[in-house]
N, C-alpha and C. Protein backbone atom coordinates (compact mmCIF):
# COMPACT_ATOMS: atom_id res chain seq x y z
N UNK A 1 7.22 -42.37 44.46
CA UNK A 1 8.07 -41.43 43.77
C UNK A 1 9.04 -40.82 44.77
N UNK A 2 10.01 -40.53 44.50
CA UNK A 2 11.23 -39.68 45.13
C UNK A 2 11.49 -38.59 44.57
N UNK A 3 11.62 -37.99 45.89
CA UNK A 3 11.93 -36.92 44.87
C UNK A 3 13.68 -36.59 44.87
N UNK A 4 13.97 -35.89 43.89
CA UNK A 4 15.28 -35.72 43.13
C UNK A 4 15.98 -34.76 43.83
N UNK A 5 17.58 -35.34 44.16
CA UNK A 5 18.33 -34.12 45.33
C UNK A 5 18.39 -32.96 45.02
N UNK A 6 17.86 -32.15 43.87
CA UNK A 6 17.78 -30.76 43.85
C UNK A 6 16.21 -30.21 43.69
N UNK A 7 15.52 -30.97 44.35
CA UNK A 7 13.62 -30.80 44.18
C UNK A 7 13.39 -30.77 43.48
N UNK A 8 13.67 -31.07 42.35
CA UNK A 8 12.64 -31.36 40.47
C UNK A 8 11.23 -31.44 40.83
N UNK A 9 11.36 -32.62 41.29
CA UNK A 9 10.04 -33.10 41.70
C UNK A 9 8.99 -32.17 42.02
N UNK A 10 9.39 -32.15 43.34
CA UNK A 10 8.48 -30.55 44.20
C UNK A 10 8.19 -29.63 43.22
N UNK A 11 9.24 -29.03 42.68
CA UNK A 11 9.31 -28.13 41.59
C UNK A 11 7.80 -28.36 41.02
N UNK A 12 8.17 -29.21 40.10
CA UNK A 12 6.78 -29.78 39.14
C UNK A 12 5.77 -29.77 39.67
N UNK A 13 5.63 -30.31 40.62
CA UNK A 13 4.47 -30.31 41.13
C UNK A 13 3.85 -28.82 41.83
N UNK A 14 4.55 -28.00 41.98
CA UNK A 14 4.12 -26.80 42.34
C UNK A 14 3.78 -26.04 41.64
N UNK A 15 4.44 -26.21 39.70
CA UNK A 15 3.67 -25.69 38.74
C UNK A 15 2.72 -26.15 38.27
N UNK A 16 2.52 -27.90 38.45
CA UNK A 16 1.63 -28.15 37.84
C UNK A 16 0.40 -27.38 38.36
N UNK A 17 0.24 -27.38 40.29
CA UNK A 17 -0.80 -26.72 40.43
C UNK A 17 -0.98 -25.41 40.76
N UNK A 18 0.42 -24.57 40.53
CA UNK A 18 -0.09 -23.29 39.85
C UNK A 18 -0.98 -23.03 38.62
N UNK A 19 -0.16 -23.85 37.52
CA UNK A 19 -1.33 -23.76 36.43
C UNK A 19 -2.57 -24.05 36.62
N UNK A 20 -2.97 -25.12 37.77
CA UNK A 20 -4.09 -25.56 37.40
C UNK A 20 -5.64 -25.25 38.03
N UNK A 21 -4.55 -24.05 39.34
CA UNK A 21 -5.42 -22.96 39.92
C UNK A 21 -5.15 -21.45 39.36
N UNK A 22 -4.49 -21.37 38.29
CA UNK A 22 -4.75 -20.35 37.07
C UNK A 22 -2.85 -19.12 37.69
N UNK A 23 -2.71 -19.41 38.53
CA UNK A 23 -1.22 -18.59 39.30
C UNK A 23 -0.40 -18.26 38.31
N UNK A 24 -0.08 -17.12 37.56
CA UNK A 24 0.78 -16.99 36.65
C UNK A 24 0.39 -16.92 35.18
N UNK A 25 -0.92 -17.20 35.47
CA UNK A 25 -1.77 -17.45 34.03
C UNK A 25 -2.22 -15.73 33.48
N UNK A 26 -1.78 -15.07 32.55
CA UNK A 26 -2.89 -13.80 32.50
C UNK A 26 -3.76 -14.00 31.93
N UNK A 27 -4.45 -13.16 32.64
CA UNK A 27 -6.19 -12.89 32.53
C UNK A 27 -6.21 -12.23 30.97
N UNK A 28 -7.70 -12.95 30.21
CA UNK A 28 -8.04 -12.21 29.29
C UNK A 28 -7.58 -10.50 28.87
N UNK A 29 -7.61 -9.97 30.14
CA UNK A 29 -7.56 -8.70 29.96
C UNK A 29 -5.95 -8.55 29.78
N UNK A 30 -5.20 -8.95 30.20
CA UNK A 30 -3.88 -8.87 30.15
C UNK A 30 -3.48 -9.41 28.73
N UNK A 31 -4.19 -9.81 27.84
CA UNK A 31 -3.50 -10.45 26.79
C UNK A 31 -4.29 -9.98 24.95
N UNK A 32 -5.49 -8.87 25.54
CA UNK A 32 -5.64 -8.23 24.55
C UNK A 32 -6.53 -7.06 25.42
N UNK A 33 -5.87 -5.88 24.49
CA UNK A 33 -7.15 -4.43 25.02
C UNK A 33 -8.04 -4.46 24.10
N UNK A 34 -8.77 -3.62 25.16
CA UNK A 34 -9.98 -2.67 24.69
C UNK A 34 -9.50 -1.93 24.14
N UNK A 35 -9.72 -1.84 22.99
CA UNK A 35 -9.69 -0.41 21.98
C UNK A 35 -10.34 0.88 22.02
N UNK A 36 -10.97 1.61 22.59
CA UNK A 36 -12.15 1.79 21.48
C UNK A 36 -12.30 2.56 20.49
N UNK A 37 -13.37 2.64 19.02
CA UNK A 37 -13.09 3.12 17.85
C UNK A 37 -14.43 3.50 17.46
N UNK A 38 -14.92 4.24 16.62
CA UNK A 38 -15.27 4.96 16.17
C UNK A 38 -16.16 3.96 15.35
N UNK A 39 -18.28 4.00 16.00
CA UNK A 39 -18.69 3.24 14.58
C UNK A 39 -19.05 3.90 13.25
N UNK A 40 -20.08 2.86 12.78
CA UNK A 40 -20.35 3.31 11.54
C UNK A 40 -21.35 4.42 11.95
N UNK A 41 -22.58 4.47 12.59
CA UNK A 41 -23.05 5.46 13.07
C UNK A 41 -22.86 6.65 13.34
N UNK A 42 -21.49 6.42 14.03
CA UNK A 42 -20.72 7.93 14.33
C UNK A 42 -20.35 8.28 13.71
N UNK A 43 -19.52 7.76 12.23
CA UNK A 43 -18.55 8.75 11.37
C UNK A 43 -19.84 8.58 10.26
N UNK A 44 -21.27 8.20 10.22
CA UNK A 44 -22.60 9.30 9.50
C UNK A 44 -22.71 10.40 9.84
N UNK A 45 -22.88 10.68 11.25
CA UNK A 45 -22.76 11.94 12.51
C UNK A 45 -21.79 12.93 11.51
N UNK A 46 -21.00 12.22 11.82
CA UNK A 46 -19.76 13.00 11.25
C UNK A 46 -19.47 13.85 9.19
N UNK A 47 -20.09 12.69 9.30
CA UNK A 47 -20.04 13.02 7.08
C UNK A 47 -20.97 13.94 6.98
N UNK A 48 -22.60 13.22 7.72
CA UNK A 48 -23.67 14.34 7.40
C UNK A 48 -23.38 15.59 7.99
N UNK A 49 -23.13 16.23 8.93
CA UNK A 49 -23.00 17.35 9.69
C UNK A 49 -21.48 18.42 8.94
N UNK A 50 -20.68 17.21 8.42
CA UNK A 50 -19.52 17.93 7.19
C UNK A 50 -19.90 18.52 5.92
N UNK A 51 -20.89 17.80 5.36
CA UNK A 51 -21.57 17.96 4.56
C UNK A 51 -22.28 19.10 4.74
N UNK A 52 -23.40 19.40 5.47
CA UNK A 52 -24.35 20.57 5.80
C UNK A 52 -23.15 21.32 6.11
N UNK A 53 -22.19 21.71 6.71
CA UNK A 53 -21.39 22.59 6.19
C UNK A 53 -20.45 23.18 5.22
N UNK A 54 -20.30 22.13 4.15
CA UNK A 54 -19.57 22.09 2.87
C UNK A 54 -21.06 23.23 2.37
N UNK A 55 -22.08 22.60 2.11
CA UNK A 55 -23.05 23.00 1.60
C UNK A 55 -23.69 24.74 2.03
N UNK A 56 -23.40 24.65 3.10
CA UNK A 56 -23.42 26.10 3.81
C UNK A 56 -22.91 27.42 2.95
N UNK A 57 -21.77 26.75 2.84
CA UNK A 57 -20.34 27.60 2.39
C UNK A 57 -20.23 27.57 1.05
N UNK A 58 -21.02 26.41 0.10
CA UNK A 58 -21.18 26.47 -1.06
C UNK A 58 -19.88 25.43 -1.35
N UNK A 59 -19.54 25.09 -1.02
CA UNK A 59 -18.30 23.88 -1.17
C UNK A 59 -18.40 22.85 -1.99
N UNK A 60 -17.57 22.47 -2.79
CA UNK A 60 -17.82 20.88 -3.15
C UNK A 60 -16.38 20.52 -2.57
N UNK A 61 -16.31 19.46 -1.64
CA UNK A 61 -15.55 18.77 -0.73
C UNK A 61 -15.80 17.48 -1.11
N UNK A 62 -14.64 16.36 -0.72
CA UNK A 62 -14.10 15.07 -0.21
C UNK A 62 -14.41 14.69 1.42
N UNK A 63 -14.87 13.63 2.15
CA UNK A 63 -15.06 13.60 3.33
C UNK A 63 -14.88 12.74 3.40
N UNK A 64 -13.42 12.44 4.34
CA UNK A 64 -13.26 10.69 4.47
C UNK A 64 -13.38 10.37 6.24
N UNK A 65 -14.01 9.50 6.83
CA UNK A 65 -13.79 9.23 8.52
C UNK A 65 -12.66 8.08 8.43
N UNK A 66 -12.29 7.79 9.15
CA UNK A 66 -11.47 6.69 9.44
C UNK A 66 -11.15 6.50 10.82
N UNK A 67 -10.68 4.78 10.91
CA UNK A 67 -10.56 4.41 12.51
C UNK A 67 -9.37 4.79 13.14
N UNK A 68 -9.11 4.35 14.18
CA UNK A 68 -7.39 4.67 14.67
C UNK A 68 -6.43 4.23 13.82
N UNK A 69 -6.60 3.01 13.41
CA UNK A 69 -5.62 2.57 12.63
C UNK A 69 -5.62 3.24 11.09
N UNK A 70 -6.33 4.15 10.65
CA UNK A 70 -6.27 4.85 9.67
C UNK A 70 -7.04 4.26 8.55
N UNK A 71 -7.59 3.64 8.81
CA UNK A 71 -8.63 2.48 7.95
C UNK A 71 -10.06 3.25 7.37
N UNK A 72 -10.35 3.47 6.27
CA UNK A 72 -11.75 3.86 6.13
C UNK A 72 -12.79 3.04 6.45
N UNK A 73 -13.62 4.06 7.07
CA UNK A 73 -15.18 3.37 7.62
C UNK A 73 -15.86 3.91 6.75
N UNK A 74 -16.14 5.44 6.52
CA UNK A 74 -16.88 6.06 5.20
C UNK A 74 -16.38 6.91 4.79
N UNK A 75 -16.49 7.36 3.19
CA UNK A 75 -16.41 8.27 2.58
C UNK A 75 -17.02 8.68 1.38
N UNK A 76 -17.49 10.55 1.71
CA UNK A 76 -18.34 10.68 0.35
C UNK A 76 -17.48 12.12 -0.27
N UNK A 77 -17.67 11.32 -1.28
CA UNK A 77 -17.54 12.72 -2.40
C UNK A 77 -18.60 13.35 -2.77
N UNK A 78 -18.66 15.02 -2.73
CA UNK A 78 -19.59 15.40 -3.15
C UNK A 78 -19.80 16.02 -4.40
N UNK A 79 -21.04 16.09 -4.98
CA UNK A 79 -21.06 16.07 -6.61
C UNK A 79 -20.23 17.48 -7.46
N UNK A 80 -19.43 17.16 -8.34
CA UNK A 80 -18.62 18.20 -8.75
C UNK A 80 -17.40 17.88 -7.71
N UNK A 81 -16.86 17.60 -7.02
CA UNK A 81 -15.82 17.44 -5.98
C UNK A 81 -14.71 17.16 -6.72
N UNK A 82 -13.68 17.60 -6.28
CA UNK A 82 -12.49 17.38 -7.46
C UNK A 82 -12.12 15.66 -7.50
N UNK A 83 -11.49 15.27 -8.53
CA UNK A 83 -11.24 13.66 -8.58
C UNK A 83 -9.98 13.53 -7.24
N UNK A 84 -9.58 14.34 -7.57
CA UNK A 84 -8.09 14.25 -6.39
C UNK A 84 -8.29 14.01 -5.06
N UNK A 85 -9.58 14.34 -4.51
CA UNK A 85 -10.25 14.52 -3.35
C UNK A 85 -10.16 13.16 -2.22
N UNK A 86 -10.48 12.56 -2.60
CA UNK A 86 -10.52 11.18 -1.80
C UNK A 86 -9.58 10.93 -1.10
N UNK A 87 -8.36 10.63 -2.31
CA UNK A 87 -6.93 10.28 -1.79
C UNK A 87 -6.31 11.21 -0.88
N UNK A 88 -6.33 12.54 -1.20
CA UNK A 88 -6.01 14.29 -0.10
C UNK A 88 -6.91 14.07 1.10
N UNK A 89 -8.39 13.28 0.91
CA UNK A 89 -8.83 13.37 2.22
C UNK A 89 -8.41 12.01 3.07
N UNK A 90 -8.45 11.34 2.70
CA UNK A 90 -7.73 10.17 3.18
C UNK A 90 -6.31 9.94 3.72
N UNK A 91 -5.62 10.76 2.95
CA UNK A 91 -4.41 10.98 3.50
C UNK A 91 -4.31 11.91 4.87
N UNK A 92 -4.99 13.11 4.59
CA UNK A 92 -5.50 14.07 6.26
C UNK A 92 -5.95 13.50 6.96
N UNK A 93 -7.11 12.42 6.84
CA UNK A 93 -7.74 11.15 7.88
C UNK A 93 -6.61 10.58 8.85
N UNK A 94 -5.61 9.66 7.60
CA UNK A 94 -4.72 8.87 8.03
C UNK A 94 -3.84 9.16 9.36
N UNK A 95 -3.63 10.55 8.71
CA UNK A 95 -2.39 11.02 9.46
C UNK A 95 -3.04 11.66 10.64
N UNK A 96 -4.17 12.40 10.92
CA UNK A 96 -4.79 12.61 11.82
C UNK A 96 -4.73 11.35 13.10
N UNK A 97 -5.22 10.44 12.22
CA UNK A 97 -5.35 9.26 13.06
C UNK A 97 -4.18 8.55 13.67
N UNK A 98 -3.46 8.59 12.91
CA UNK A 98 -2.38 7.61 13.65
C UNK A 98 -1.29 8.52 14.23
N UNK A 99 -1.41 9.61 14.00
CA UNK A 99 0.05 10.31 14.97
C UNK A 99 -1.00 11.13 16.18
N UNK A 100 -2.87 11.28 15.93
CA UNK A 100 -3.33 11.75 16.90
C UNK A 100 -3.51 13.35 17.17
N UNK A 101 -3.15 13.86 16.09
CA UNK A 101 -2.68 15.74 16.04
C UNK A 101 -3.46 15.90 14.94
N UNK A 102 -4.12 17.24 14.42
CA UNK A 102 -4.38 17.72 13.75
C UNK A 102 -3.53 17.80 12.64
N UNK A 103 -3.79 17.88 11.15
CA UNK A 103 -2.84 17.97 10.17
C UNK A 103 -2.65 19.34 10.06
N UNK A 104 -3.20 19.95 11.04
CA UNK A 104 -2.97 21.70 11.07
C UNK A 104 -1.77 21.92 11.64
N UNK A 105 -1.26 20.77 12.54
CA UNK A 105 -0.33 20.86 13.24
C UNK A 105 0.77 20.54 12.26
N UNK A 106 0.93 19.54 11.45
CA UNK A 106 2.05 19.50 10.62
C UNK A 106 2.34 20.53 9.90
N UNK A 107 0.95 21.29 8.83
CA UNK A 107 1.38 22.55 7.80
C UNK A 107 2.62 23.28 8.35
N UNK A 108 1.76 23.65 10.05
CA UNK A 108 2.99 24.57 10.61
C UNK A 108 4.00 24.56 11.02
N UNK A 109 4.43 23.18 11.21
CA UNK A 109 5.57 23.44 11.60
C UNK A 109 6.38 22.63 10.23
N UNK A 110 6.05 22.53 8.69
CA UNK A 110 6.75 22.10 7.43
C UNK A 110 6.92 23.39 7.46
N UNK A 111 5.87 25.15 7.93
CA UNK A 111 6.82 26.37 7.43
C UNK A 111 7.80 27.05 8.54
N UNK A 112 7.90 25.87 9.51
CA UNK A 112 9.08 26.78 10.10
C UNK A 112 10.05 26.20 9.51
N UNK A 113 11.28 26.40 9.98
CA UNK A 113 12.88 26.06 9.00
C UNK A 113 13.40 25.34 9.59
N UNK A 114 13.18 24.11 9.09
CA UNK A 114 13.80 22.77 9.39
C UNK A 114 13.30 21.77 9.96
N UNK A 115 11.72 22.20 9.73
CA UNK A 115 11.43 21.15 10.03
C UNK A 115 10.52 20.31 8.54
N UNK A 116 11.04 19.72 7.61
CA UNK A 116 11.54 19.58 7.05
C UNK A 116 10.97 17.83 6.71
N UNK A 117 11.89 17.31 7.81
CA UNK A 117 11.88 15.74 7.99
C UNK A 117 10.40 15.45 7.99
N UNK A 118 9.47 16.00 8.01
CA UNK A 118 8.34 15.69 7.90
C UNK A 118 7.91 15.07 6.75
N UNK A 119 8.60 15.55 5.44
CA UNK A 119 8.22 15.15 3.94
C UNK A 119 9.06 13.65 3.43
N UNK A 120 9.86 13.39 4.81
CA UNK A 120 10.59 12.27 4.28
C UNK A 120 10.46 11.17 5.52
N UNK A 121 9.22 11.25 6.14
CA UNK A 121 8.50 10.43 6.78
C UNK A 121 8.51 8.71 5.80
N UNK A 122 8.43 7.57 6.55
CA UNK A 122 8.75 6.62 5.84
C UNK A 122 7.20 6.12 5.28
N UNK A 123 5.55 7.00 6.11
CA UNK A 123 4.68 6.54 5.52
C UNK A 123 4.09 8.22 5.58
N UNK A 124 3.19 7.96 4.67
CA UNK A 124 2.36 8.86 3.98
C UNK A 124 1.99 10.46 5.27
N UNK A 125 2.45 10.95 5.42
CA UNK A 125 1.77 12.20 6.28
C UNK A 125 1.61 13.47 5.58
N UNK A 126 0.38 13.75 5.33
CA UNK A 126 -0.73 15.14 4.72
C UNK A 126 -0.30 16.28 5.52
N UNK A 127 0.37 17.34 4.95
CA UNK A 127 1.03 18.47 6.04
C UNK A 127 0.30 19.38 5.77
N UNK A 128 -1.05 18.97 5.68
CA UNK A 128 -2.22 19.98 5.17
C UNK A 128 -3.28 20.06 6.05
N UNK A 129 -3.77 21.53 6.71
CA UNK A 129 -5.31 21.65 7.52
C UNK A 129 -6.31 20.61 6.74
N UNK A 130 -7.27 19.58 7.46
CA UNK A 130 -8.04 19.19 7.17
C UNK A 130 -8.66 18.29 7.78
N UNK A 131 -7.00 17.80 8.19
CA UNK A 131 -7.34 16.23 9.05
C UNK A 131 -7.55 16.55 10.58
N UNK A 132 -8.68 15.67 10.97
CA UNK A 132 -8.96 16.13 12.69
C UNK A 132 -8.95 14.68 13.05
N UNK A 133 -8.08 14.44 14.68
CA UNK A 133 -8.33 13.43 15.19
C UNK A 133 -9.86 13.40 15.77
N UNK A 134 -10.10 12.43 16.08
CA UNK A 134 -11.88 12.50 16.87
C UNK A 134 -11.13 11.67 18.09
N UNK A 135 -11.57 12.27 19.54
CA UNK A 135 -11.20 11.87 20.84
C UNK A 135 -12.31 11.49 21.64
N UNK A 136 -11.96 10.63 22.36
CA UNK A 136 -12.96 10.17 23.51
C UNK A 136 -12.07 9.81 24.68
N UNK A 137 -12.53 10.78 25.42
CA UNK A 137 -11.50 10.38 26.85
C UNK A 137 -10.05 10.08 26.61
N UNK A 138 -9.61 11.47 25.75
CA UNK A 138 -8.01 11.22 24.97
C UNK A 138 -7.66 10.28 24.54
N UNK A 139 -8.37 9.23 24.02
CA UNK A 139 -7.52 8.79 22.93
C UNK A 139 -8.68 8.71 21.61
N UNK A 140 -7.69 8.57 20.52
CA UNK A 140 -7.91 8.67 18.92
C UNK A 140 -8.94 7.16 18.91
N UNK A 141 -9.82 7.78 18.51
CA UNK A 141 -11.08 6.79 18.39
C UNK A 141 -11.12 6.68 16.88
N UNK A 142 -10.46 7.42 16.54
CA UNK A 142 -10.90 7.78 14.07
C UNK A 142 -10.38 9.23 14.38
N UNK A 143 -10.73 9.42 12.96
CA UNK A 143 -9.99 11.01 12.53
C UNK A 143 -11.22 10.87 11.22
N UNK A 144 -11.31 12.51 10.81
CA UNK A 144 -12.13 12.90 9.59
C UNK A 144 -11.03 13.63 8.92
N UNK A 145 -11.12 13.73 7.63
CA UNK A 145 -10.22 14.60 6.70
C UNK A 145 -10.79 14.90 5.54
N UNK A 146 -11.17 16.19 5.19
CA UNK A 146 -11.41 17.03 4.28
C UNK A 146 -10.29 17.44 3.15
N UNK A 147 -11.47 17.67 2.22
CA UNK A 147 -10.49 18.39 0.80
C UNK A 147 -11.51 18.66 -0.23
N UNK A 148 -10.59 19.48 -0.85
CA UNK A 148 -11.86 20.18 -2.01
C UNK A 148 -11.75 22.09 -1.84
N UNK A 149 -11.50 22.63 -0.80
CA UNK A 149 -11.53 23.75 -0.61
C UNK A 149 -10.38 24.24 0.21
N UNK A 150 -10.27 25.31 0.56
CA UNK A 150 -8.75 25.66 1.00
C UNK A 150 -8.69 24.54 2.26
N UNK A 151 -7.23 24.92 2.90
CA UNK A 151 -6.70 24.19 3.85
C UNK A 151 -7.70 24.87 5.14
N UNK A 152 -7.99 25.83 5.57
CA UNK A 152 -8.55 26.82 6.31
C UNK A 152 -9.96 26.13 6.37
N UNK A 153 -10.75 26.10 5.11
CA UNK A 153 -12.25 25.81 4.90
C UNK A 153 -12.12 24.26 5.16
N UNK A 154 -11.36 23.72 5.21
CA UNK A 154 -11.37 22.26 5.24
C UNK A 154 -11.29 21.78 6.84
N UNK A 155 -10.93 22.37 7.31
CA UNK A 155 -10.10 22.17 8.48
C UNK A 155 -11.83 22.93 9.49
N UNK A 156 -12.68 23.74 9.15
CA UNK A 156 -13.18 24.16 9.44
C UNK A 156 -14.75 23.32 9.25
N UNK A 157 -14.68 22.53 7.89
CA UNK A 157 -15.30 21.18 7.62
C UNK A 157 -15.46 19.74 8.78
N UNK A 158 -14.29 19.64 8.88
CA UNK A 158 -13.95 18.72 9.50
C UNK A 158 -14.66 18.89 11.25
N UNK A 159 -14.05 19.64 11.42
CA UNK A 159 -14.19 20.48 12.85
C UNK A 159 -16.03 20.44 13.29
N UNK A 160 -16.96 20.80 12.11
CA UNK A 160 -18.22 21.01 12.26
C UNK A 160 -18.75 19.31 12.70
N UNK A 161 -18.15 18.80 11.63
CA UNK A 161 -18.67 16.86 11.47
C UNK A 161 -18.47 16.32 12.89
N UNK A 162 -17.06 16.71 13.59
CA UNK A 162 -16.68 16.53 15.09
C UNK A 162 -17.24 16.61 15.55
N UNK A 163 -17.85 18.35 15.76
CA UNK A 163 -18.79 18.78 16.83
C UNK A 163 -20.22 17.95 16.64
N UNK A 164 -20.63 18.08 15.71
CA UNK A 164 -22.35 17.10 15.81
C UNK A 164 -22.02 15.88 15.94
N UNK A 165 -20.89 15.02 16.02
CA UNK A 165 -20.64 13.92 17.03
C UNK A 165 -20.72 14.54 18.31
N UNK A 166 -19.78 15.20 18.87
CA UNK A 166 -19.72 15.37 20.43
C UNK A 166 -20.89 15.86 20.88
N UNK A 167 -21.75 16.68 20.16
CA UNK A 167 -23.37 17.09 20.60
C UNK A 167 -24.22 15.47 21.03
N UNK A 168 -24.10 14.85 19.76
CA UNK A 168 -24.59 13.53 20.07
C UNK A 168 -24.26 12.70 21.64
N UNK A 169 -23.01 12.87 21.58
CA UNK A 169 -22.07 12.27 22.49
C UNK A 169 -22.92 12.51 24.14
N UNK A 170 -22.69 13.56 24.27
CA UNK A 170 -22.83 14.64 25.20
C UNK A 170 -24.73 14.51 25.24
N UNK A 171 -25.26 14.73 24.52
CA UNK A 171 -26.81 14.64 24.56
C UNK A 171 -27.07 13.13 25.40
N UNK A 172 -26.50 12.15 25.13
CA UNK A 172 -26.72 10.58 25.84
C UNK A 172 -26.22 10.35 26.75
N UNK A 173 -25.14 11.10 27.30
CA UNK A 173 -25.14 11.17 28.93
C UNK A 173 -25.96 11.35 29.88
């Protein structure tokens, strides 16, 4: 073989055995992450411990968990719970989850003046206390979102289901 007056040749052959000692190749890790998300285990943690506080307070509440991507893992309605419930908690889940903020954070700032653009978001965002992101080492692992009782009591729902995860959390260290 000859090689060609502008090194083709060489060329080729220097990728072939780059490729074939991996040079340029990315690694598994480079070509998909680690996520991590929230199991089924944890958002029980989470429903039961929402629950014993719905129940506390005398509540009939909606309790939805969901993953980062805003996806339901579980949700219970509790008996007498309004029909509307699911979809209001699901929507506080959602939005918890995928923008990462509390939906406490939206209410307030839809009542300052002008902010506004929030209601003409191109997907669904709940500008209502309820929805809590759930964090692990800052980032959004799932979100829980409440409904059924004020924005205040909901938000205060949610918050309880969190904490007896992070007790859990924290206990297995």
């Amino acid at each position: 073989m000859r090689d060609a007056p502008d090194g083709g040749l060489m060329r080729s052959f220097a990728l072939i055995a780059a490729l074939a000692f991996g040079a340029g190749v990315p690694s598994a890790a480079q070509l998909v992450k680690d996520k991590p998300a929230l199991t089924l285990a944890g958002a029980r943690i989470i429903i039961d411990a929402a629950q014993a506080e719905a129940e506390k307070r005398s509540l009939k509440v909606t309790i939805v968990v969901v993953d980062p991507a805003g996806l339901p893992i579980t949700l219970r309605r509790m008996d007498d719970a309004s029909l509307a419930g699911p979809e209001i908690a699901s929507g506080k889940a959602q939005t918890a989850a995928r923008f990462g903020n509390p939906t406490a954070l939206f209410e307030q700032r839809l009542q300052k003046e002008g902010q506004l653009r929030y209601l003409t978001f191109p997907v669904a965002v709940v500008a209502s206390e309820g929805g809590i992101p759930i964090k692990l080492d800052g980032k959004t692992v799932g979100a829980v979102g409440v409904s059924g009782a004020t924005s205040q009591e909901d938000g205060l729902i949610a918050a309880a289901g969190i904490a007896a995860l992070e007790q859990q959390l924290a206990a297995r260290k």
